[in-house]
Protein backbone atom coordinates (compact mmCIF):
# COMPACT_ATOMS: atom_id res chain seq x y z
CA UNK A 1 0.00 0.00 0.00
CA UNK A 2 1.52 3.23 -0.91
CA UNK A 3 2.03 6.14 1.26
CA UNK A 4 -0.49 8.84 1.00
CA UNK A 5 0.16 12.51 0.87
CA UNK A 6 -1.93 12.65 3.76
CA UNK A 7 0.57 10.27 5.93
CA UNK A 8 3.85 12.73 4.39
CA UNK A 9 2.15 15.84 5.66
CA UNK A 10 1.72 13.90 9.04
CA UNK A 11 5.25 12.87 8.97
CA UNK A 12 6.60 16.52 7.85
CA UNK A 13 4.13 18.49 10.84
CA UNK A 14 5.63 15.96 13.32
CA UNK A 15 9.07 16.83 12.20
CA UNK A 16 8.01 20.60 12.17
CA UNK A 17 7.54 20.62 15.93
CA UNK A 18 10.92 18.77 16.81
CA UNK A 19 14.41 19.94 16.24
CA UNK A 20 15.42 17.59 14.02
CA UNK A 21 16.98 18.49 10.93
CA UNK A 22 16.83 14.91 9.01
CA UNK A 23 14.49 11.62 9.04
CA UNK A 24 15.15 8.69 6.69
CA UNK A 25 12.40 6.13 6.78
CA UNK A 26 12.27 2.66 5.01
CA UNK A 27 9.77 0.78 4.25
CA UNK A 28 9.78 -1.79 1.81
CA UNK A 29 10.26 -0.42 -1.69
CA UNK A 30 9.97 2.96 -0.30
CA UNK A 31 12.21 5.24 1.34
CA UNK A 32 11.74 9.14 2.30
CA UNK A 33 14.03 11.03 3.16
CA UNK A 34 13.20 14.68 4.57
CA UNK A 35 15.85 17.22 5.19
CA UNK A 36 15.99 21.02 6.56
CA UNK A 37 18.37 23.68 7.52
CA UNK A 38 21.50 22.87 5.28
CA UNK A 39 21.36 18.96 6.93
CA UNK A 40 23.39 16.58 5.19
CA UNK A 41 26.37 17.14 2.48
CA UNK A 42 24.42 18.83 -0.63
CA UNK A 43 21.12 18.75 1.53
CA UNK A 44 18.19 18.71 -0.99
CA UNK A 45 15.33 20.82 0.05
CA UNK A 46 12.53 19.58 2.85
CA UNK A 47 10.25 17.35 1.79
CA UNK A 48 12.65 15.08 -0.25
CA UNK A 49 10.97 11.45 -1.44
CA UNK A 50 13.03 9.39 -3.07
CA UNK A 51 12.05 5.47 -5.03
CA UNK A 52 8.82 4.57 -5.40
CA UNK A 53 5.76 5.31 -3.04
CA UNK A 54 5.02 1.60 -2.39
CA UNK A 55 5.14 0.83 0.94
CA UNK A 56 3.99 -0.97 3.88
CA UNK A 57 1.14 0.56 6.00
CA UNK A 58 2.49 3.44 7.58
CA UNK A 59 1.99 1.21 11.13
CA UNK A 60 4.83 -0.65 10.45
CA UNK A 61 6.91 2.21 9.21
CA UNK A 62 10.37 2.51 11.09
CA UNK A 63 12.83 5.63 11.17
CA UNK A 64 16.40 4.01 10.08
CA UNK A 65 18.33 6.33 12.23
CA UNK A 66 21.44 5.39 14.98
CA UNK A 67 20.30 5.36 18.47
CA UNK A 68 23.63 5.26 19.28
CA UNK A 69 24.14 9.26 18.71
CA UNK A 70 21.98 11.10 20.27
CA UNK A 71 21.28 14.57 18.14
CA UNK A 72 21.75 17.49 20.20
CA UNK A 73 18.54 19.83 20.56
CA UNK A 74 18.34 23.66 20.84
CA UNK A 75 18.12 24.52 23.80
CA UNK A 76 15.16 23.75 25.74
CA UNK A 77 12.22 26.05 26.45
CA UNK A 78 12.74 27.59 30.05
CA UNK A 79 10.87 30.14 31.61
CA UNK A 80 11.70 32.02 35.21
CA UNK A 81 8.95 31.99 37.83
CA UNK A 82 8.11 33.70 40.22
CA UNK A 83 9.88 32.13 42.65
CA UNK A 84 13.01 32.17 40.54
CA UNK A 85 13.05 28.53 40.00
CA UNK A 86 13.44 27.47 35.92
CA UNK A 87 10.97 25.63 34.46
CA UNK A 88 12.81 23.31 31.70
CA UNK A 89 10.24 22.59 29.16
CA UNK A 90 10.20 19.80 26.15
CA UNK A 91 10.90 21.20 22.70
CA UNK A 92 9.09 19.01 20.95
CA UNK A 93 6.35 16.20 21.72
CA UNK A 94 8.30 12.41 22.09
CA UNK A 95 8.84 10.20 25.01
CA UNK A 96 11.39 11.36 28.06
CA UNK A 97 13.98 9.27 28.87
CA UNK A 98 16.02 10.92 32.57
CA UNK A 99 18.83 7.81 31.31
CA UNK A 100 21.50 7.36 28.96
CA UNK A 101 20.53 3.53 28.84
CA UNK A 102 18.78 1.35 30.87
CA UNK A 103 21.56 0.13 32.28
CA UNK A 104 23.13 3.25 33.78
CA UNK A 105 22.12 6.08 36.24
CA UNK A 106 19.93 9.62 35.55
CA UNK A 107 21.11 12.17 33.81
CA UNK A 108 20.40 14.34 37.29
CA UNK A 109 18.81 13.83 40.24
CA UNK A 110 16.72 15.89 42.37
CA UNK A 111 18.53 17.77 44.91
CA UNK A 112 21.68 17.12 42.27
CA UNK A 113 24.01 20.04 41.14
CA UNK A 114 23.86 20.97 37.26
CA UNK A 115 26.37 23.01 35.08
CA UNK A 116 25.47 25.04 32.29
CA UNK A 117 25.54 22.46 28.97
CA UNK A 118 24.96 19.68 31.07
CA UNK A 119 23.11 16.86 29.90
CA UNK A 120 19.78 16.40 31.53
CA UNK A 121 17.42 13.70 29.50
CA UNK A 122 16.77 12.63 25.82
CA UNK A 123 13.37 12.70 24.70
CA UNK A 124 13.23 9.86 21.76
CA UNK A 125 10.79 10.48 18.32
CA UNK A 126 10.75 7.58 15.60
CA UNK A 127 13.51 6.06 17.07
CA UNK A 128 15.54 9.57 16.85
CA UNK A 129 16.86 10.30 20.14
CA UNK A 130 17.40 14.00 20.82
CA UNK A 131 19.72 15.40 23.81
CA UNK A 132 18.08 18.21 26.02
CA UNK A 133 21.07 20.54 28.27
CA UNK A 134 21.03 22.53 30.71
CA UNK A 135 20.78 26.15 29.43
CA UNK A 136 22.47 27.45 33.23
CA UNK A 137 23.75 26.14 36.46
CA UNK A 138 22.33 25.22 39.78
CA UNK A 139 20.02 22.88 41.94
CA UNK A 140 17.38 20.44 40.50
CA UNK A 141 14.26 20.97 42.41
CA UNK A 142 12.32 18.23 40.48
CA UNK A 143 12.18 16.30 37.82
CA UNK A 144 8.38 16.28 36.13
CA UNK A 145 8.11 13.47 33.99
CA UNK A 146 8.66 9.64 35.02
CA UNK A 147 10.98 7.94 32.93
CA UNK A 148 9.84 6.61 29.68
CA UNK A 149 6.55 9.02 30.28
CA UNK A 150 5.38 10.89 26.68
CA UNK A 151 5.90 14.24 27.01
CA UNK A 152 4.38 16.82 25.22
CA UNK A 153 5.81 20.12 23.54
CA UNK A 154 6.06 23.10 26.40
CA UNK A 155 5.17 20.59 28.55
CA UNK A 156 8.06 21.58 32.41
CA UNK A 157 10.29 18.61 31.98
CA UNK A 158 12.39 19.88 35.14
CA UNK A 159 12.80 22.83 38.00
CA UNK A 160 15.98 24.13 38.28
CA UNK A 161 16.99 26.58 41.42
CA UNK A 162 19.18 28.84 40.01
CA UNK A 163 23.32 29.01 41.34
């Protein structure tokens, strides 16, 4: 079954909200390949599909991307309050991860000192896992989200006490 323009526009608004600058899906016969700001040697312009729109229903789709490098995002959303703690907030709607891998610890931990460019989660979307750092040092006050939880974008990821 071949993808509809419908399922493309889906695929290009959900790339839209996430800081992402390149998704390669394969399916089958089909692949599409989507690329913005400059990503990519020679970078074609966003929407690129390339071979033949035959492909398997878009359920069984899969991003071919490495999970083993994380892509870094822009920073994340923060806002002040008015108690002066920072609100971190997700840029873009996928699931929140506060580990590297299962295997190892958090990223930070409440009560836990953080330095400005500090890693503090990845938030994973179609297999693309994107860093999220620390935009300035201090105290982590709490950590929002449980991990593996979807977050959505805007949604306060962490509260940071400023140093």
């Amino acid at each position: 079954m071949p993808l509809t323009f419908d399922e493309v526009s889906r695929i290009v608004s959900m790339l839209d909200g996430s800081s992402c600058d390149e998704l390669v899906v394969e399916t089958g016969d089909t692949k599409l390949v989507i690329r913005r700001r400059g990503a990519g040697a020679g970078a074609a312009p966003a929407p690129t599909a390339a071979a033949p729109m035959a492909a398997a229903p878009a359920a069984e789709s899969r991003a071919a991307a490495p999970a083993a490098r994380p892509a870094a995002a822009p920073p994340a959303a923060a806002g002040a309050r008015s108690d002066g703690v920072v609100e971190v907030c997700a840029p873009m709607v996928g699931t929140f991860y506060s580990t590297p891998s299962p295997t190892e610890p958090p990223f930070v931990e409440v009560g836990g000192r953080v330095e400005k460019g500090q890693p503090l989660c990845l938030i994973e979307v179609m297999k693309l896992f994107t860093t999220l750092y620390a935009e300035q040092s201090g105290r982590v006050t709490r950590v929002l989200p449980a991990n593996g939880e979807l977050v959505q974008h805007g949604q306060p990821l962490f509260l940071i006490e400023p140093a």
